[in-house]
Protein backbone atom coordinates (compact mmCIF):
# COMPACT_ATOMS: atom_id res chain seq x y z
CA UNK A 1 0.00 0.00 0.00
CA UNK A 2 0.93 3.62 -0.68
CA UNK A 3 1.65 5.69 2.10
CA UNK A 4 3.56 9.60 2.23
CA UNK A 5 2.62 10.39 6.13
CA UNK A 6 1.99 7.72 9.00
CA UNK A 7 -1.40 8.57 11.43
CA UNK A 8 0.86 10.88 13.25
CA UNK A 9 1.76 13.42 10.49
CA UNK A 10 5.53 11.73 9.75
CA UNK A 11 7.04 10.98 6.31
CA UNK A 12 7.52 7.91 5.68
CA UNK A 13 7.41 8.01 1.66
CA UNK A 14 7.97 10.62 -0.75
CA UNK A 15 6.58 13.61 -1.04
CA UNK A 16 4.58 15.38 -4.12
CA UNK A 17 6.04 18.27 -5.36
CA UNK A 18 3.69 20.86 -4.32
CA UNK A 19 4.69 24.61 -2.74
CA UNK A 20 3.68 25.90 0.50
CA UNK A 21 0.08 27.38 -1.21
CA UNK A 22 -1.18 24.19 -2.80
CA UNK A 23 -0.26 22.57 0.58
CA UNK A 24 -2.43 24.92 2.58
CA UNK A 25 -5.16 24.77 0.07
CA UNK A 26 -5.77 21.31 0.49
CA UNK A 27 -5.45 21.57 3.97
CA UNK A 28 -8.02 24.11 4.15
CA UNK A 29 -10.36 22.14 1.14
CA UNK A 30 -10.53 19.44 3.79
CA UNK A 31 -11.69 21.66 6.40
CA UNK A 32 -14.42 22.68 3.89
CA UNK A 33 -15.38 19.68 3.13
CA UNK A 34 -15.54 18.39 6.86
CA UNK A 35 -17.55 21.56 8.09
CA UNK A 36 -20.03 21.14 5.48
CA UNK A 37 -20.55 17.49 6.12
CA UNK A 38 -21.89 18.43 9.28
CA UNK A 39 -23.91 21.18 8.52
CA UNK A 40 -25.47 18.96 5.73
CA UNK A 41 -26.24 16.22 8.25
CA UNK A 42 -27.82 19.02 10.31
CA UNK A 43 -29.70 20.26 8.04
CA UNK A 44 -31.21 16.79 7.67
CA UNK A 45 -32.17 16.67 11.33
CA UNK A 46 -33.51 19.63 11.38
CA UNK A 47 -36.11 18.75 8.52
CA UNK A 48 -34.17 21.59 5.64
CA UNK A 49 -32.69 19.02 3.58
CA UNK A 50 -33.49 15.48 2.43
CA UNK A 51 -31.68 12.16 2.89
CA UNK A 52 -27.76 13.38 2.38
CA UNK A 53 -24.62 10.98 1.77
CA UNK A 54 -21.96 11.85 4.48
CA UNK A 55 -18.02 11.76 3.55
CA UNK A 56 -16.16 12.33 6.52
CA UNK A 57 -13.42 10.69 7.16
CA UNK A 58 -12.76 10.08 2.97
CA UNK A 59 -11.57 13.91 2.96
CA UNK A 60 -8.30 13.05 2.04
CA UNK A 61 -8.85 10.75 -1.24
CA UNK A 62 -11.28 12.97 -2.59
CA UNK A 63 -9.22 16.42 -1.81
CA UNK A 64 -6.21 14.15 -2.90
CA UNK A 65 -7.36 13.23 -6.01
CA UNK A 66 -9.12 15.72 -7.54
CA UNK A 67 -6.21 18.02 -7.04
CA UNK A 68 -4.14 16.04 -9.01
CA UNK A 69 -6.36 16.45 -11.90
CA UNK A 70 -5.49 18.92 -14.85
CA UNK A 71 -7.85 21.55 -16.13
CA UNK A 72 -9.01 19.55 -19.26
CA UNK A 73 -9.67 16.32 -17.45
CA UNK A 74 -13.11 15.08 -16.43
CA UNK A 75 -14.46 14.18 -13.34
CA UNK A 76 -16.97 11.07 -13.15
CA UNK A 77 -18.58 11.07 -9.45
CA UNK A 78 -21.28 8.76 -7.65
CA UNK A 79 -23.11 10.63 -4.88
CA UNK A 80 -20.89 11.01 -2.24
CA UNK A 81 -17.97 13.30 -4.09
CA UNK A 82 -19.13 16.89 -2.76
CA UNK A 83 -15.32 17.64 -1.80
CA UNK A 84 -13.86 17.09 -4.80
CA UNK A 85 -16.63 18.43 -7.11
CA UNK A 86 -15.69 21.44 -5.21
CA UNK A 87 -11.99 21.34 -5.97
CA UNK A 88 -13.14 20.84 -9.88
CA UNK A 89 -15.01 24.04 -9.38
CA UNK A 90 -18.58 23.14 -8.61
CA UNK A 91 -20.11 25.41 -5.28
CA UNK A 92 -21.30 24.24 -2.62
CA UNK A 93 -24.84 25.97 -3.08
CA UNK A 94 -25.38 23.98 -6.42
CA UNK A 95 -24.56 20.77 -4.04
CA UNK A 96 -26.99 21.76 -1.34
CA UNK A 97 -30.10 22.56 -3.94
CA UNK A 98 -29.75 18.95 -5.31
CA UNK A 99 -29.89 17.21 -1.80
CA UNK A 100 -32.71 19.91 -1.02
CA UNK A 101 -34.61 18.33 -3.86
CA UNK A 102 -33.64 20.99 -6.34
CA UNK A 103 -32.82 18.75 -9.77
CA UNK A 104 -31.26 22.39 -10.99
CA UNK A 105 -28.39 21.45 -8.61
CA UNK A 106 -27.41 19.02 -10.37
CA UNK A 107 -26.96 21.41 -14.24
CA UNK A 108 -23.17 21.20 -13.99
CA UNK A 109 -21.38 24.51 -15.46
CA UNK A 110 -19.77 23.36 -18.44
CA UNK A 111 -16.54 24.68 -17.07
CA UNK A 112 -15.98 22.02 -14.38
CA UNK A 113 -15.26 19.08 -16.26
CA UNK A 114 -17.71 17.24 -13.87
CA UNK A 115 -20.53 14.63 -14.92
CA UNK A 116 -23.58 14.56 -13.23
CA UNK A 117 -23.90 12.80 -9.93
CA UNK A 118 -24.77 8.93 -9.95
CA UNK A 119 -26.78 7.72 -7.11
CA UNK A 120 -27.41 4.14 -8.70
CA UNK A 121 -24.77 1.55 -8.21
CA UNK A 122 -21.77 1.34 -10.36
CA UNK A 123 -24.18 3.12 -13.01
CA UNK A 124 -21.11 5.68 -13.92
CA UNK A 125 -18.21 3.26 -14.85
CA UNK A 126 -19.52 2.40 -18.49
CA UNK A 127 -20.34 5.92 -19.06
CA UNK A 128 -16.92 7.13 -18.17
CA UNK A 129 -15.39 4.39 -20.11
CA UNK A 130 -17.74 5.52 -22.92
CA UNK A 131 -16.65 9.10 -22.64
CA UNK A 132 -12.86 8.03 -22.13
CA UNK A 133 -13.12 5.70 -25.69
CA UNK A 134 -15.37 9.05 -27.22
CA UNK A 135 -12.32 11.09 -26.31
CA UNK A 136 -9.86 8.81 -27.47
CA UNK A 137 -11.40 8.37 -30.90
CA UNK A 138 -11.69 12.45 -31.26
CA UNK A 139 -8.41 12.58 -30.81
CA UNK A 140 -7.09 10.30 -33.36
CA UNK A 141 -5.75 8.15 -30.88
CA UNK A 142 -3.22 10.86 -28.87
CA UNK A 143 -5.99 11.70 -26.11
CA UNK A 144 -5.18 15.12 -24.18
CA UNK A 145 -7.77 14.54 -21.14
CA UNK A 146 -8.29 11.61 -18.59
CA UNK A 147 -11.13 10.67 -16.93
CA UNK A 148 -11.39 10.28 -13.14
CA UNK A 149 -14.10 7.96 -12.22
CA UNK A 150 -14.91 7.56 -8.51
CA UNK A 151 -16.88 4.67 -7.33
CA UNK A 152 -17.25 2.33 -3.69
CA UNK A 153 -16.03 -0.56 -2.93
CA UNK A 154 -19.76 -2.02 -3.11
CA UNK A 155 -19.80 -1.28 -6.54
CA UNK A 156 -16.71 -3.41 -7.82
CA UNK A 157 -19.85 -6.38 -7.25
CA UNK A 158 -21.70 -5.00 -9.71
CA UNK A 159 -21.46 -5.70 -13.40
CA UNK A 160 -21.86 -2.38 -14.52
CA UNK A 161 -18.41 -2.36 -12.83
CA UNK A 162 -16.99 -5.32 -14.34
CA UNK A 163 -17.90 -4.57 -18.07
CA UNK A 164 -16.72 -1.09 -17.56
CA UNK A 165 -13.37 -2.23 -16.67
CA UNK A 166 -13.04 -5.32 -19.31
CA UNK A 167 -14.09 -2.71 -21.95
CA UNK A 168 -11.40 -0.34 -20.66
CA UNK A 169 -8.93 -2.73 -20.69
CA UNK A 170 -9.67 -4.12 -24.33
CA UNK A 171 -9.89 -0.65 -25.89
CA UNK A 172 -7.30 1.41 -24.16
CA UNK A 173 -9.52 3.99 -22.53
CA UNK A 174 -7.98 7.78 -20.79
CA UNK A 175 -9.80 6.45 -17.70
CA UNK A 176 -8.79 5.94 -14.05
CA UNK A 177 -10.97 3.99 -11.79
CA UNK A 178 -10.84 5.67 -8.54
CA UNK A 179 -12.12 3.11 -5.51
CA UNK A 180 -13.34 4.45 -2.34
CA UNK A 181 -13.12 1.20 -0.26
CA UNK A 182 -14.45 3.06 2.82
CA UNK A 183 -15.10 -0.67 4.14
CA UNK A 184 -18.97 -0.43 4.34
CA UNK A 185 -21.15 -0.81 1.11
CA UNK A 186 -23.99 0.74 3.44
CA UNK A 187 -24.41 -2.58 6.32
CA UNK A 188 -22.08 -5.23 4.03
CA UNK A 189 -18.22 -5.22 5.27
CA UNK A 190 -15.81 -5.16 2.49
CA UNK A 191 -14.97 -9.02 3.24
CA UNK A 192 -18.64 -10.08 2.11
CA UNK A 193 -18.23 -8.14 -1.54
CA UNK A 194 -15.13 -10.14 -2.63
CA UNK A 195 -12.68 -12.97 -1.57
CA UNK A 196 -9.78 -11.04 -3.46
CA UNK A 197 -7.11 -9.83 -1.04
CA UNK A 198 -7.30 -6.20 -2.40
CA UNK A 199 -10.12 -4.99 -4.70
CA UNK A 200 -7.08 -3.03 -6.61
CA UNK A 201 -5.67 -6.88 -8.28
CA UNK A 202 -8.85 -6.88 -9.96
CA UNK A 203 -7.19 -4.75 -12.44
CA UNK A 204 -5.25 -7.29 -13.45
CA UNK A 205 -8.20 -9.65 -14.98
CA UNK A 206 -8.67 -6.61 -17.42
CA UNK A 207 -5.04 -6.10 -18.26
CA UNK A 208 -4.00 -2.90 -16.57
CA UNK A 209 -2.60 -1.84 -13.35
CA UNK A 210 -4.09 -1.53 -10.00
CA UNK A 211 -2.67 0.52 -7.42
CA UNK A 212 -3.42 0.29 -3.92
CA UNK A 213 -3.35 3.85 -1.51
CA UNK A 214 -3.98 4.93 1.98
CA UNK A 215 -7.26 6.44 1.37
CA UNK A 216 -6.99 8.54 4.51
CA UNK A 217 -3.26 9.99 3.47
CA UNK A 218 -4.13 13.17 1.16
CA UNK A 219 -0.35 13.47 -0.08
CA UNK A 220 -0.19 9.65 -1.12
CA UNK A 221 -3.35 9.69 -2.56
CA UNK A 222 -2.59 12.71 -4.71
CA UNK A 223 1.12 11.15 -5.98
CA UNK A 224 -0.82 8.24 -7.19
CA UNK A 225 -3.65 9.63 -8.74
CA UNK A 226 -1.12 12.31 -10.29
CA UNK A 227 0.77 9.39 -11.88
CA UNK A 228 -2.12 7.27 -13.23
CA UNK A 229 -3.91 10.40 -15.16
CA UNK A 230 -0.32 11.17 -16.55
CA UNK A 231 -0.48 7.44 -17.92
CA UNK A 232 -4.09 7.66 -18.91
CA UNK A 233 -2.85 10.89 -20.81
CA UNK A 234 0.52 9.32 -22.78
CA UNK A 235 1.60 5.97 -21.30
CA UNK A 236 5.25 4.11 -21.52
CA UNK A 237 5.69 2.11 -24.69
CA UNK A 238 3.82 -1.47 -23.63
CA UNK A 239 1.59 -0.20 -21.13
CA UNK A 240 -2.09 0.13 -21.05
CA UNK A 241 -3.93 3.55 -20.27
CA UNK A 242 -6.69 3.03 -17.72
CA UNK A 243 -5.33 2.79 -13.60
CA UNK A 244 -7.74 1.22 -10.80
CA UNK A 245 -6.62 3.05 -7.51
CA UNK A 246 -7.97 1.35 -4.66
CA UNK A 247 -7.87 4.13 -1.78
CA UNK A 248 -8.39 2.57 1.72
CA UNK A 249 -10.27 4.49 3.85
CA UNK A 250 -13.33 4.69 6.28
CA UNK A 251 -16.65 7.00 6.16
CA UNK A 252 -16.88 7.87 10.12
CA UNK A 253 -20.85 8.58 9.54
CA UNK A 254 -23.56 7.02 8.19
CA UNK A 255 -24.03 5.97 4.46
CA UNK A 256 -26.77 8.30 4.42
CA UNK A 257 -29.02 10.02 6.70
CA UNK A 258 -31.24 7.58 6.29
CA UNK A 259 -28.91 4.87 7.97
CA UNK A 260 -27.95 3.83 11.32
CA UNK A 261 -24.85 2.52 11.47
CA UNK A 262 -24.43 1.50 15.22
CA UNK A 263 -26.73 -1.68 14.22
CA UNK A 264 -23.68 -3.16 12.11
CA UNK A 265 -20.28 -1.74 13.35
CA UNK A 266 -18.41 -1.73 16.11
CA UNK A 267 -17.41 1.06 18.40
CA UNK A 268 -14.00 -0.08 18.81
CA UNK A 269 -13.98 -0.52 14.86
CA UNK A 270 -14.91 3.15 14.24
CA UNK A 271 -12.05 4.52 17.13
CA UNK A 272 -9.73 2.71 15.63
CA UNK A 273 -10.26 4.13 12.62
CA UNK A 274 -10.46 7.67 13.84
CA UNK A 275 -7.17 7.35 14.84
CA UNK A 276 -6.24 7.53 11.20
CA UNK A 277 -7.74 10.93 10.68
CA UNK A 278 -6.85 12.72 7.57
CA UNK A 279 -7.36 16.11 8.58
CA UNK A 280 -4.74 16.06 12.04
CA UNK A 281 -2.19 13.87 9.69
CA UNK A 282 -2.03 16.69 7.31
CA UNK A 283 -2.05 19.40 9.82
CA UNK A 284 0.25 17.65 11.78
CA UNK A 285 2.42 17.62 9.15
CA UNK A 286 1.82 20.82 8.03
CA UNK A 287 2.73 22.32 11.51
CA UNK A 288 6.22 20.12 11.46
CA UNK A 289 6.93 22.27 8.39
CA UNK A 290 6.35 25.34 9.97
CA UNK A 291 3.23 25.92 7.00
CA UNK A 292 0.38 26.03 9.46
CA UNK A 293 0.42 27.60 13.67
CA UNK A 294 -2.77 28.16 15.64
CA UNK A 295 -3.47 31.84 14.03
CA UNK A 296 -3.84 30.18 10.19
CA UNK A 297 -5.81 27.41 11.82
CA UNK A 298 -7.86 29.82 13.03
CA UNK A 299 -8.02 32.29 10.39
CA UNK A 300 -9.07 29.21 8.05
CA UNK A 301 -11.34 27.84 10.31
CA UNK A 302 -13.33 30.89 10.41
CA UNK A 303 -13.85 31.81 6.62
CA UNK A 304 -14.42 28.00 5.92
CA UNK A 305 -17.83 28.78 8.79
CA UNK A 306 -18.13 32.04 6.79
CA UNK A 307 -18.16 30.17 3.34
CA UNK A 308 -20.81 27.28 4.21
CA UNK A 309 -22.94 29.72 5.79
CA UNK A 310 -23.49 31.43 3.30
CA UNK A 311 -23.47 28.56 0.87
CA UNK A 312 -26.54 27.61 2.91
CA UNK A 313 -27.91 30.87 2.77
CA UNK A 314 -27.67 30.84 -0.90
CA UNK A 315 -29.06 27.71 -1.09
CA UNK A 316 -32.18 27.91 0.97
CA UNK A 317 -32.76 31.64 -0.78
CA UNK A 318 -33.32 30.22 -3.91
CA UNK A 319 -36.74 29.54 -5.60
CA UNK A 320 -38.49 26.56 -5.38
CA UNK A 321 -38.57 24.76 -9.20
CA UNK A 322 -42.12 24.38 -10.75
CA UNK A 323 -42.98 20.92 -9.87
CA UNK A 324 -44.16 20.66 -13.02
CA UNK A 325 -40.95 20.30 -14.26
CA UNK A 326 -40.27 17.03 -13.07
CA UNK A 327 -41.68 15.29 -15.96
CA UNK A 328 -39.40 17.32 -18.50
CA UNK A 329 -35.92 15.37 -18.48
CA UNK A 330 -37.00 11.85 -17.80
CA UNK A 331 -36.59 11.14 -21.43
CA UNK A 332 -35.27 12.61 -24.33
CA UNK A 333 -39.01 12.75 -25.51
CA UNK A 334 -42.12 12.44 -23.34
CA UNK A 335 -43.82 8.74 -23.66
CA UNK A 336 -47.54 8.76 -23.94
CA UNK A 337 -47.13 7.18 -19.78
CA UNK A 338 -45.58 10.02 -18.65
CA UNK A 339 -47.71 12.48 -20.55
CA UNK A 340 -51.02 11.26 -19.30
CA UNK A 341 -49.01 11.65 -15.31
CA UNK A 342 -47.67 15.28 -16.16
CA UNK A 343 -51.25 15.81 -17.07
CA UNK A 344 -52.95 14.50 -14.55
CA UNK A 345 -50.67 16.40 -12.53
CA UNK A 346 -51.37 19.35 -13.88
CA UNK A 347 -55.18 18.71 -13.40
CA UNK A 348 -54.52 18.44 -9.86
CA UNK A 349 -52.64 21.31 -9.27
CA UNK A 350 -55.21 23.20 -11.28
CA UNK A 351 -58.17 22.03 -8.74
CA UNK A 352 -56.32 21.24 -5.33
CA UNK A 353 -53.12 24.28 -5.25
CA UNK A 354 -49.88 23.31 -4.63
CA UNK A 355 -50.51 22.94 -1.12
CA UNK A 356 -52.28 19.93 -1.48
CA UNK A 357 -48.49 18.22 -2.38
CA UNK A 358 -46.86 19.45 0.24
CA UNK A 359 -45.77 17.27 3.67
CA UNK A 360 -47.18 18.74 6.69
């Protein structure tokens, strides 16, 4: 396994070559991303958001990763990626609306090389081996962009993920599979998806490499993902283009707010993996280079507050959608089904007032 810093913050590996800034902005992206996961799951509880995917604990492989992506490179999340859609550029309002209920969160600015977030299964692994082979084929062969494609470690036992990977393998693809093996597929331990020793080998049955990473180590996670987009992008004579990265790591919370994870783990499990913490490891690692002291803690601590607050703000400012619209994107074009529902639906409204819809 891949590892830069030990749980305590010490090198034991090398180090990515990144200056004093990029260090402190992923230091301070990981702070984000923790302070909004527990907003989110407030908002939850407190009845201002819907059911909402929690990712601390992964801070690291997502902040990791997605900074080691270039501009022109494409993104390909499931439903728990808010972190690094935010390094790729995607705010944290547009986030919020679409666990709020608000589809229009989920309109990604064509700027942020990000797909659309996958809430089924493995469902995003073809289509970012599809987009990968697209790409390739544009390009005459010499492809300029990889494509990051994040997935958990309950997915690699579904055959979306499996054909994905065969088809990568047997066509070349710009891709790299990105694992989150944060040992849970909501209540089934890791051990019950597979009887492989590291989900990363898999790779091998489709002809590529698979790498395996301390999940919860930003800098590690970052050198390898760094390294397998640069081979997606122009690999050495006899090597194939697509990567899996297996990042080992743990989700501290609950798959979603709709789960209670105290029925199937442990709390000795959960401590010991607390111990691993990426945030502390980088700070601590940080503050051993004289980078970070308490005032920049501070200082970042605060506007990352500031930031999500008014994120939230934003977010619960904005306009309600016409219900109405829900019937608009399902399909390409409307079948006769779902044109008889919108109807209907509009016949209701017409006679009952949106009121009538809403919970009480």
């Amino acid at each position: 396994m891949v590892r830069v810093l030990d749980e305590d913050g010490a090198v034991v590996g090398d180090v990515p070559d990144l200056d004093e800034d990029e260090l402190v902005a992923m230091y301070r992206q990981m702070k984000l991303a923790r302070h909004f996961d527990e907003r989110a799951v407030s908002l939850n509880r407190q009845g201002r958001m819907g059911t909402y995917p929690p990712l601390s604990g992964q801070e690291g492989a997502q902040i990791g990763s997605a900074m080691a992506m270039a501009a022109d490179d494409w993104m390909i999340p499931s439903y728990r990626e808010h972190a690094a859609a935010v390094v790729r550029g995607l705010g944290l309002r547009d986030t919020l609306r679409y666990w709020m209920g608000d589809e229009r969160g989920n309109e990604i600015p064509d700027d942020t090389n990000v797909f659309t977030v996958a809430v089924p299964i493995a469902s995003q692994i073809p289509h970012a081996t599809g987009m990968a082979w697209a790409h390739k084929l544009q390009s005459g062969g010499d492809p300029d962009s990889a494509f990051l494609c994040y997935f958990g470690d309950g997915a690699t036992s579904e055959g979306d993920f499996h054909e994905g990977l065969n088809f990568a393998g047997v066509f070349d693809t710009p891709n790299v599979f990105f694992c989150n093996n944060n040992q849970w597929a909501i209540s089934v331990p890791r051990e019950r998806q597979t009887a492989s020793e590291t989900l990363a080998q898999k790779a091998e049955a489709y002809g590529f490499e698979g790498v395996q990473v301390d999940g919860m180590d930003p800098l590690a996670v970052y050198s390898v993902t760094q390294d397998a987009l640069a081979k997606a992008r122009d690999p050495d004579e006899g090597q194939l283009r697509p990567t899996m990265i297996e990042a080992v790591q743990y989700r501290f919370g609950a798959h979603t707010t709709a789960d209670d994870p105290s029925v199937y783990r442990e709390e000795e499990e959960e401590r010991r993996w607390r111990e691993k913490d990426p945030i502390p490891r980088l700070e601590s690692f940080l503050r051993g280079r004289d980078v970070l002291d308490d005032d920049r803690v501070e200082a970042i601590e605060a506007s990352v507050e500031d930031e999500v607050a008014a994120a939230i703000d934003d977010a619960e400012a904005t306009a309600d959608p016409d219900p109405q619209s829900m019937f608009e994107h399902v399909y390409a074009e409307q079948t006769p089904e779902l044109r008889q529902q919108a109807a209907r639906f509009a016949e209701l409204r017409e006679r009952h007032g949106d009121d009538a819809f809403r919970e009480e």
